[in-house]
C-alpha atoms as a PDB file:
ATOM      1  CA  UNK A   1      -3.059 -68.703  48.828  1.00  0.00           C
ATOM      2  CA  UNK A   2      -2.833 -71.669  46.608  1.00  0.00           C
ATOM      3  CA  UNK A   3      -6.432 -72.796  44.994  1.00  0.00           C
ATOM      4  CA  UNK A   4      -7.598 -75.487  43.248  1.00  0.00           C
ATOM      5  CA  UNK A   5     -10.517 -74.945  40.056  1.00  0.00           C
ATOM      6  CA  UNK A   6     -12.466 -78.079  39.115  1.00  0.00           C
ATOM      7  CA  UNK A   7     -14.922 -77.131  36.402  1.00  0.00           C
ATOM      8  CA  UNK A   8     -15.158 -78.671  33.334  1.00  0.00           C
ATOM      9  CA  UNK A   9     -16.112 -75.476  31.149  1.00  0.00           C
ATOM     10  CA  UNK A  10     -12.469 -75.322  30.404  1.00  0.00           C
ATOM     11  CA  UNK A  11     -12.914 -71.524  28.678  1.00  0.00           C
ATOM     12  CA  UNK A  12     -14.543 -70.545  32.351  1.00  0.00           C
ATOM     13  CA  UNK A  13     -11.739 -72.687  34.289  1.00  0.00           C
ATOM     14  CA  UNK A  14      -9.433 -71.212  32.707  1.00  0.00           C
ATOM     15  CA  UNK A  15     -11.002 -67.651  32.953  1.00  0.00           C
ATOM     16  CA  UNK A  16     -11.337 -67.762  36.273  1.00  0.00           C
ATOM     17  CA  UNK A  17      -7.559 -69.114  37.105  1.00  0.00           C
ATOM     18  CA  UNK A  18      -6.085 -66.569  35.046  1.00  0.00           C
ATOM     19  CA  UNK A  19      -7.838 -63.961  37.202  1.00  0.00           C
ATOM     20  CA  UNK A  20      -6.795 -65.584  40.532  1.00  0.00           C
ATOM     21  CA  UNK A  21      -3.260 -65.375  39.112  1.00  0.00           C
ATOM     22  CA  UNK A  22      -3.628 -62.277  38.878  1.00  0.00           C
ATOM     23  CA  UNK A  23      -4.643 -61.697  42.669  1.00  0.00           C
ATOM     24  CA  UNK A  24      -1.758 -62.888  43.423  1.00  0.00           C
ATOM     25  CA  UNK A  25      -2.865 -66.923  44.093  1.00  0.00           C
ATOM     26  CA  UNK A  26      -1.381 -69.679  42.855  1.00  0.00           C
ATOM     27  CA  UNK A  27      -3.737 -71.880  40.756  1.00  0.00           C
ATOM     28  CA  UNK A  28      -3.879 -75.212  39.816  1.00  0.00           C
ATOM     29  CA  UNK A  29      -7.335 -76.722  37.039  1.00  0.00           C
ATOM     30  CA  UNK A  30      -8.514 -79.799  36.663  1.00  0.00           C
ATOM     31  CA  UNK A  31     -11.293 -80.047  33.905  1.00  0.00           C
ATOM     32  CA  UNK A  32     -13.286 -83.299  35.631  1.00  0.00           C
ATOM     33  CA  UNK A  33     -14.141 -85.093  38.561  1.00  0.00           C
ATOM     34  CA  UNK A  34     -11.395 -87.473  39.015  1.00  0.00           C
ATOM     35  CA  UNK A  35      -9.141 -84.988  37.905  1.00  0.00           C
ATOM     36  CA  UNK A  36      -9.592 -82.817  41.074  1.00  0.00           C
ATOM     37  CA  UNK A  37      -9.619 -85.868  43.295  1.00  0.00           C
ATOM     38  CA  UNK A  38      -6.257 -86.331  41.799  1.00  0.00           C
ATOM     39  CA  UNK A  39      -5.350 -83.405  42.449  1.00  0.00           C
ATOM     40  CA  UNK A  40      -7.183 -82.570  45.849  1.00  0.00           C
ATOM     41  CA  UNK A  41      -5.205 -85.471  47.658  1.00  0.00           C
ATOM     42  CA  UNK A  42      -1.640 -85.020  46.400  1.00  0.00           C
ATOM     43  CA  UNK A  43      -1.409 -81.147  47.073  1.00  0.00           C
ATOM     44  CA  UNK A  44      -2.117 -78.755  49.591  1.00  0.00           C
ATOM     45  CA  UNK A  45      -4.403 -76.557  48.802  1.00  0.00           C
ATOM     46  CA  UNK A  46      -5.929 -73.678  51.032  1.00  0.00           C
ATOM     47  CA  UNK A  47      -9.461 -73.650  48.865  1.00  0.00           C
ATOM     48  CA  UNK A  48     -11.216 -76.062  46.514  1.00  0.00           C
ATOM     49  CA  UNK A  49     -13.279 -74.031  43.706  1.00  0.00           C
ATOM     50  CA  UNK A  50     -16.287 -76.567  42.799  1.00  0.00           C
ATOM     51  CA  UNK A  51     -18.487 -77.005  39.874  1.00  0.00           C
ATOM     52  CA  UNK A  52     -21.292 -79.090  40.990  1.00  0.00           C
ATOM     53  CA  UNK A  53     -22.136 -80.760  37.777  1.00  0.00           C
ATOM     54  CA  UNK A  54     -18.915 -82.389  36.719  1.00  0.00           C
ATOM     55  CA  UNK A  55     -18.005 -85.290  34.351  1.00  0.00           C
ATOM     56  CA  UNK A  56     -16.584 -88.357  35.428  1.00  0.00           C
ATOM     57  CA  UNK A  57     -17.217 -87.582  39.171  1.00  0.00           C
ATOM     58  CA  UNK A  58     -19.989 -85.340  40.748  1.00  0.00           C
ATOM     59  CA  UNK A  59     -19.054 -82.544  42.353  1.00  0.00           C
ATOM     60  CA  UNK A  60     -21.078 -83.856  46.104  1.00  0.00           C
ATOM     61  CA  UNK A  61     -19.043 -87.042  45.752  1.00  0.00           C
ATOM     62  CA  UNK A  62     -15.494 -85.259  45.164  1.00  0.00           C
ATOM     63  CA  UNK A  63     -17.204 -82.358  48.004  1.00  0.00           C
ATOM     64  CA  UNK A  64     -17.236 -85.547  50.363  1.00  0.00           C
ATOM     65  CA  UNK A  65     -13.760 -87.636  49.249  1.00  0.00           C
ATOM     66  CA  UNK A  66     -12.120 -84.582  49.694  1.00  0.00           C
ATOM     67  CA  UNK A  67     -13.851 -84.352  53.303  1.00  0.00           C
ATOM     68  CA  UNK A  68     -13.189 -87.986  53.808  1.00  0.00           C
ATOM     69  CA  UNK A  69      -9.502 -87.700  53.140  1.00  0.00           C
ATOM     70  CA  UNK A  70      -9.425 -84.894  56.033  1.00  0.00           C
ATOM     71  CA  UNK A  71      -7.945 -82.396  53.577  1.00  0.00           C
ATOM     72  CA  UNK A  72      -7.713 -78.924  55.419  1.00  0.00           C
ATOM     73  CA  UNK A  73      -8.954 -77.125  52.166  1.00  0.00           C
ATOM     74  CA  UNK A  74     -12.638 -75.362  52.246  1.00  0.00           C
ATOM     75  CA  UNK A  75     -14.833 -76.022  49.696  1.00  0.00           C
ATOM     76  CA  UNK A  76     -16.384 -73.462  47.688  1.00  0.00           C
ATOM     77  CA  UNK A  77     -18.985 -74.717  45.870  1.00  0.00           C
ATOM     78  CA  UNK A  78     -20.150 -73.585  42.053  1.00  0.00           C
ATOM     79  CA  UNK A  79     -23.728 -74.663  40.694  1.00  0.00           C
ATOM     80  CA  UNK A  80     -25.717 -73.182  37.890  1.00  0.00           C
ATOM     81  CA  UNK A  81     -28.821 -73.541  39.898  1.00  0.00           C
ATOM     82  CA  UNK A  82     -30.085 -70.967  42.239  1.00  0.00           C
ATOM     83  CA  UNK A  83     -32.729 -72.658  44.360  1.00  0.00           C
ATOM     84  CA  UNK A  84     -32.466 -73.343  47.881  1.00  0.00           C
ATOM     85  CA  UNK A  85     -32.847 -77.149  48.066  1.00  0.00           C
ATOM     86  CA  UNK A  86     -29.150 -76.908  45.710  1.00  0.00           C
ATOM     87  CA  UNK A  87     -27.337 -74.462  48.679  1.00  0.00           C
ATOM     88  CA  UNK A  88     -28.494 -76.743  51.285  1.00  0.00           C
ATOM     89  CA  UNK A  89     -27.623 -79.700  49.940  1.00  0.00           C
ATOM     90  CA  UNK A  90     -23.846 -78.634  48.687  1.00  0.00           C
ATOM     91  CA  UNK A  91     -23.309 -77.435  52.160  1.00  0.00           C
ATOM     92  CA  UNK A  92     -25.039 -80.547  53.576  1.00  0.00           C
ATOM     93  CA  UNK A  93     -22.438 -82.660  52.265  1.00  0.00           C
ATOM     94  CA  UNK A  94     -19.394 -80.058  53.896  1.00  0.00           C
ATOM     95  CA  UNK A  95     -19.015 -77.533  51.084  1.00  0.00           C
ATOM     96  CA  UNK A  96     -18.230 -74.046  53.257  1.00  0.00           C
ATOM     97  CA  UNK A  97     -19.403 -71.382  51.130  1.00  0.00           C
ATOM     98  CA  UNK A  98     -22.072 -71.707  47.620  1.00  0.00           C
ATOM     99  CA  UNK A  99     -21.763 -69.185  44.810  1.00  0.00           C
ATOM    100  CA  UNK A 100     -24.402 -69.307  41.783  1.00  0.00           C
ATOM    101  CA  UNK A 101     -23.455 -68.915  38.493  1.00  0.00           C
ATOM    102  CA  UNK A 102     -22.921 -66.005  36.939  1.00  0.00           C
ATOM    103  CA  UNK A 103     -21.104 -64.845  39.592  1.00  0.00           C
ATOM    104  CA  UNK A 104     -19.292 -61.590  39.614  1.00  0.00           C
ATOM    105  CA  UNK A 105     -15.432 -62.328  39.847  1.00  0.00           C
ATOM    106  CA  UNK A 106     -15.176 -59.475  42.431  1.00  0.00           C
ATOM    107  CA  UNK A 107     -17.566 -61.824  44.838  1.00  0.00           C
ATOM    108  CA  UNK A 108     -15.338 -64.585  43.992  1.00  0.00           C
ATOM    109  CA  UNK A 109     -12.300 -63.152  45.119  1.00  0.00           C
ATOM    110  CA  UNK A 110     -13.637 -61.826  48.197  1.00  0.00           C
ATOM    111  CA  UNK A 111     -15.223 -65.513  49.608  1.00  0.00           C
ATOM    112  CA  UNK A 112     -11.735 -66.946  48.377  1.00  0.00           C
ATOM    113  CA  UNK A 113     -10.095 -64.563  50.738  1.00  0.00           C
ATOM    114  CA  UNK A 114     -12.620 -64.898  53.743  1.00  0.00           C
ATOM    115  CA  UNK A 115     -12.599 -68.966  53.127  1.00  0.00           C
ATOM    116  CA  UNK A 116      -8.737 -68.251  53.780  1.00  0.00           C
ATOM    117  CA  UNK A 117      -9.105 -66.342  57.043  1.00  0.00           C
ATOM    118  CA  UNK A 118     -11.360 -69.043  58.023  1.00  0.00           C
ATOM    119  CA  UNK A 119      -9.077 -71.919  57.257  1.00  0.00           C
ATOM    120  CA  UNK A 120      -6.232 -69.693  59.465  1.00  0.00           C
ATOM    121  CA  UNK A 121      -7.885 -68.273  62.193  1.00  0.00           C
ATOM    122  CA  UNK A 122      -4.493 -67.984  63.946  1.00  0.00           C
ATOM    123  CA  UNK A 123      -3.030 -65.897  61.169  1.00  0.00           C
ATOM    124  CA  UNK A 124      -3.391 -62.440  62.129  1.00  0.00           C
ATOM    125  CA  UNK A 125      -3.847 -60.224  59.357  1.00  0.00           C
ATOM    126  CA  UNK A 126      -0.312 -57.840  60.417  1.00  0.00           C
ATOM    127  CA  UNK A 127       2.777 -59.971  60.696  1.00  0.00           C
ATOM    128  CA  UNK A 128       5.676 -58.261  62.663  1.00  0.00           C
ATOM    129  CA  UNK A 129       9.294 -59.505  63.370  1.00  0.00           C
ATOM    130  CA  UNK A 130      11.406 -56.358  64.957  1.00  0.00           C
ATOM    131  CA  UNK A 131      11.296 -53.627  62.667  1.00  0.00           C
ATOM    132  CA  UNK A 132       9.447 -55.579  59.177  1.00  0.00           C
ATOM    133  CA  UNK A 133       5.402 -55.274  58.899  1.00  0.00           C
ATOM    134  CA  UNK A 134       3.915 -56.838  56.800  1.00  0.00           C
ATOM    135  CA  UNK A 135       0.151 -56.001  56.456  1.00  0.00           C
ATOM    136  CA  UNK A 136      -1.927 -59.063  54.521  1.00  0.00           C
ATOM    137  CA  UNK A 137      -4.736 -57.265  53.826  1.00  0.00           C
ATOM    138  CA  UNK A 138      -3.456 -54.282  52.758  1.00  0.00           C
ATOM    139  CA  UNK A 139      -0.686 -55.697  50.137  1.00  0.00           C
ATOM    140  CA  UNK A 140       1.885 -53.901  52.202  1.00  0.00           C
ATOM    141  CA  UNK A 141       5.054 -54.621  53.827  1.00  0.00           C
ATOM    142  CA  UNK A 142       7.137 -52.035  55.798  1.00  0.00           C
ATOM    143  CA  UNK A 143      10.758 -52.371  57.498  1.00  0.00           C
ATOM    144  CA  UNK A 144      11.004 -49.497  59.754  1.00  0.00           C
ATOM    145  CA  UNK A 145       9.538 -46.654  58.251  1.00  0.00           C
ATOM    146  CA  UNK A 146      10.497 -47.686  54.543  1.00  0.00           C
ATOM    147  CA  UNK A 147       8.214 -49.319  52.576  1.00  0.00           C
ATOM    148  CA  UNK A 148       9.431 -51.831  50.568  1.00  0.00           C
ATOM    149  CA  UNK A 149       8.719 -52.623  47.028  1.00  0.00           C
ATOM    150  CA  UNK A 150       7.689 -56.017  46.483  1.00  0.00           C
ATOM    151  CA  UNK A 151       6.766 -58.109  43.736  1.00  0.00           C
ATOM    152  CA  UNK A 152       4.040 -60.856  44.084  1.00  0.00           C
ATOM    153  CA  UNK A 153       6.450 -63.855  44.596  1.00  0.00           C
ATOM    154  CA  UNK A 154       8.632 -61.338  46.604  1.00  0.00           C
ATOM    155  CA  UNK A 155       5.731 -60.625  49.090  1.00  0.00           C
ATOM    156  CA  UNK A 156       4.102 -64.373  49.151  1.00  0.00           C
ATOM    157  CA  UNK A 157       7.723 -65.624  50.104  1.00  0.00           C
ATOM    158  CA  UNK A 158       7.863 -63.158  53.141  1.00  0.00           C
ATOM    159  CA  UNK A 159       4.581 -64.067  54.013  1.00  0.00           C
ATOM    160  CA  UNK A 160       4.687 -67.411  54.041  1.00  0.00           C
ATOM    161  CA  UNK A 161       8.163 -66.991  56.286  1.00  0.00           C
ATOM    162  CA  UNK A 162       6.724 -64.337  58.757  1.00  0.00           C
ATOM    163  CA  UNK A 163       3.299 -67.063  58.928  1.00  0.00           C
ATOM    164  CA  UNK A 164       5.971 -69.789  60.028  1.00  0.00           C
ATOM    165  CA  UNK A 165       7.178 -67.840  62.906  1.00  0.00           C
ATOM    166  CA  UNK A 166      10.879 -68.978  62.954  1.00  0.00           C
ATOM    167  CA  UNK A 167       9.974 -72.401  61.345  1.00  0.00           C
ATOM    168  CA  UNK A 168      12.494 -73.494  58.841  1.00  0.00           C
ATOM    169  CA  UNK A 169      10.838 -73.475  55.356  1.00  0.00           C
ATOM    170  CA  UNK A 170      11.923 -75.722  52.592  1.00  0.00           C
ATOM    171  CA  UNK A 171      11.923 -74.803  49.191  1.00  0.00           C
ATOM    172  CA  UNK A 172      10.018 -77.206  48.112  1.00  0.00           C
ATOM    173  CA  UNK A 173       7.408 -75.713  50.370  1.00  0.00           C
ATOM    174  CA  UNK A 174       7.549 -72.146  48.778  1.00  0.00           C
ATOM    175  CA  UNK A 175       7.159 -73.854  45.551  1.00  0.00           C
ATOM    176  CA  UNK A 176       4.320 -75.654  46.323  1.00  0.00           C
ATOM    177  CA  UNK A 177       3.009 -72.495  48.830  1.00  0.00           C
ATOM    178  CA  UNK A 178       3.975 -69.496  46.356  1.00  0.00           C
ATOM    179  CA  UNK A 179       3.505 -70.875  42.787  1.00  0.00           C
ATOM    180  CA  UNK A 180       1.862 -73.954  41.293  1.00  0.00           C
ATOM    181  CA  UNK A 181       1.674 -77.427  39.704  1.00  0.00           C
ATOM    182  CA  UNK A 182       3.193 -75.617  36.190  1.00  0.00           C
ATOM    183  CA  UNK A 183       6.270 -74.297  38.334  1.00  0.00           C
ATOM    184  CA  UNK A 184       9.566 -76.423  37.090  1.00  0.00           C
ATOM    185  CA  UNK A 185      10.077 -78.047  40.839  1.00  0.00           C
ATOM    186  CA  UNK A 186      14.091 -77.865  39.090  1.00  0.00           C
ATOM    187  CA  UNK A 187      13.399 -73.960  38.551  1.00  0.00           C
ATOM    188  CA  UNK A 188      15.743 -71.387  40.435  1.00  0.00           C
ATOM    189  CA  UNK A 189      12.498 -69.199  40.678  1.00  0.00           C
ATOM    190  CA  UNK A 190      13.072 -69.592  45.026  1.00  0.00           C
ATOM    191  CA  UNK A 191      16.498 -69.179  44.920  1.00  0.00           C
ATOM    192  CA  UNK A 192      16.315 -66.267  42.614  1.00  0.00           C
ATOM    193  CA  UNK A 193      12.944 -64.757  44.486  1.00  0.00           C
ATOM    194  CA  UNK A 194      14.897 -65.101  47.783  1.00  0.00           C
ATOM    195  CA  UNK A 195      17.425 -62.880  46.409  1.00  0.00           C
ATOM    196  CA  UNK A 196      15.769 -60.490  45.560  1.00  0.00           C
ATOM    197  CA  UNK A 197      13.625 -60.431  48.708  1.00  0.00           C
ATOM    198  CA  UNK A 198      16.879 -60.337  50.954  1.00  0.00           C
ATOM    199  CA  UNK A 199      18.201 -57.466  49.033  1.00  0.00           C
ATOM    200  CA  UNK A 200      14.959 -55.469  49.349  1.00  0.00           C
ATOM    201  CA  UNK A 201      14.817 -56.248  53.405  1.00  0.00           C
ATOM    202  CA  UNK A 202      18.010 -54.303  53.426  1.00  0.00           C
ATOM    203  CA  UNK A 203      20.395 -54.521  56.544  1.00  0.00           C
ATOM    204  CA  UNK A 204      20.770 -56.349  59.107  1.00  0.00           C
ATOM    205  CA  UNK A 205      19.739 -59.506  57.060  1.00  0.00           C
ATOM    206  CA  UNK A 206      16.388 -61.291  58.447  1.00  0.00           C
ATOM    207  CA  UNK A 207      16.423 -64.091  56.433  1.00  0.00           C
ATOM    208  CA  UNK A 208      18.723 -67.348  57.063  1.00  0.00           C
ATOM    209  CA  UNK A 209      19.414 -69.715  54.650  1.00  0.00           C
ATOM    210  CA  UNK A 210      19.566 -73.008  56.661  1.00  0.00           C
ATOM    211  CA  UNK A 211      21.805 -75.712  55.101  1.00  0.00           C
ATOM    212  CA  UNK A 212      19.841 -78.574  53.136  1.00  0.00           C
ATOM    213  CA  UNK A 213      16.436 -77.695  54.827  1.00  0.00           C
ATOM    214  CA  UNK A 214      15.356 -73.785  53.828  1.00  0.00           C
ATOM    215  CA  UNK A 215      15.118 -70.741  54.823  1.00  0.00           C
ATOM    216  CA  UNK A 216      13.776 -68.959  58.131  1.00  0.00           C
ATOM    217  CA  UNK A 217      13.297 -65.534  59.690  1.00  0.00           C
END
């Protein structure tokens, strides 16, 4: 899952990407308004962590640019006010989900991750090609009755392949997909992760290295 945090607390921003990171999401901040615009219509992202109050750009009017340039992102929307006119007004303007602050980062996690089934409702939550399982929810991947022992990158990269059901996957996808804006797009970091993947899988080899365009299952 690749997010985007615009709130310009940059302590909390950065708080709260640092966790994400360590859910295994890749993360990109922007402290202000036009920041995330910036930001929200250059990259794909899969959701769009709001502050409502932000410098520079309100959080409704980047809610509705971001809607207006027919992103596929949700929005999840972050106010420090807790009454009911504020919900129904973020949502109003096409925010999908509203989360008052202080917010447990638990909660936070688990909206990101049901925003994300939302935004795939084709993705089922078991991916299977022959003998390889891989089960999203569970943080699990199996190839016949092994279980493999992924990394982070390791698993994201399968996913991402088994998702694209024999779709040719560029690198510069998985970069983009797997790890963020602060990833060197020169890095080896796919070439090196899809070594290490392909040795894991074991034999017969599953993943093809198609020349000049990616890789595919």
């Amino acid at each position: 899952m690749r997010v985007l945090v615009v709130e310009d607390d940059i302590e909390l921003a950065d708080t709260i990407a640092a966790g994400l990171r360590r859910e295994q999401m890749a993360v990109d901040v922007a402290y202000d308004g036009p920041g995330g615009l910036d930001h929200a219509v250059v990259n794909d992202y899969d959701v769009v962590v709001l502050d409502r109050d932000l410098p520079g750009m309100h959080g409704d009017d980047l809610c509705a640019a971001i809607i207006d340039a027919r992103r596929r992102c949700r929005v999840l929307m972050l106010t420090a006010s807790s009454t009911i006119e504020e919900r129904v007004g973020g949502l109003g303007i096409g925010a999908d989900d509203y989360l008052t602050k202080p917010f447990a980062f638990a909660e936070l996690v688990a909206r990101l991750r049901a925003l994300l089934r939302r935004a795939q409702p084709l993705a089922p939550p078991v991916l299977r090609y022959g003998d390889l399982v891989l089960d999203s929810s569970r943080r699990t991947a199996c190839r016949g009755s092994a279980l493999l022992d992924l990394g982070p990158k390791e698993f994201a990269v399968l996913e991402v392949l088994l998702m694209a059901q024999g779709r040719v996957v560029s690198a510069q996808e998985l970069l983009e997909r797997v790890w963020d804006e602060a990833a060197d797009p020169f890095t080896a970091a796919v070439k090196v992760t899809m070594s290490r993947l392909r040795r894991k899988l074991g034999e017969p080899p599953l993943v093809e290295t198609v020349s000049h365009a990616g890789y595919r299952i």
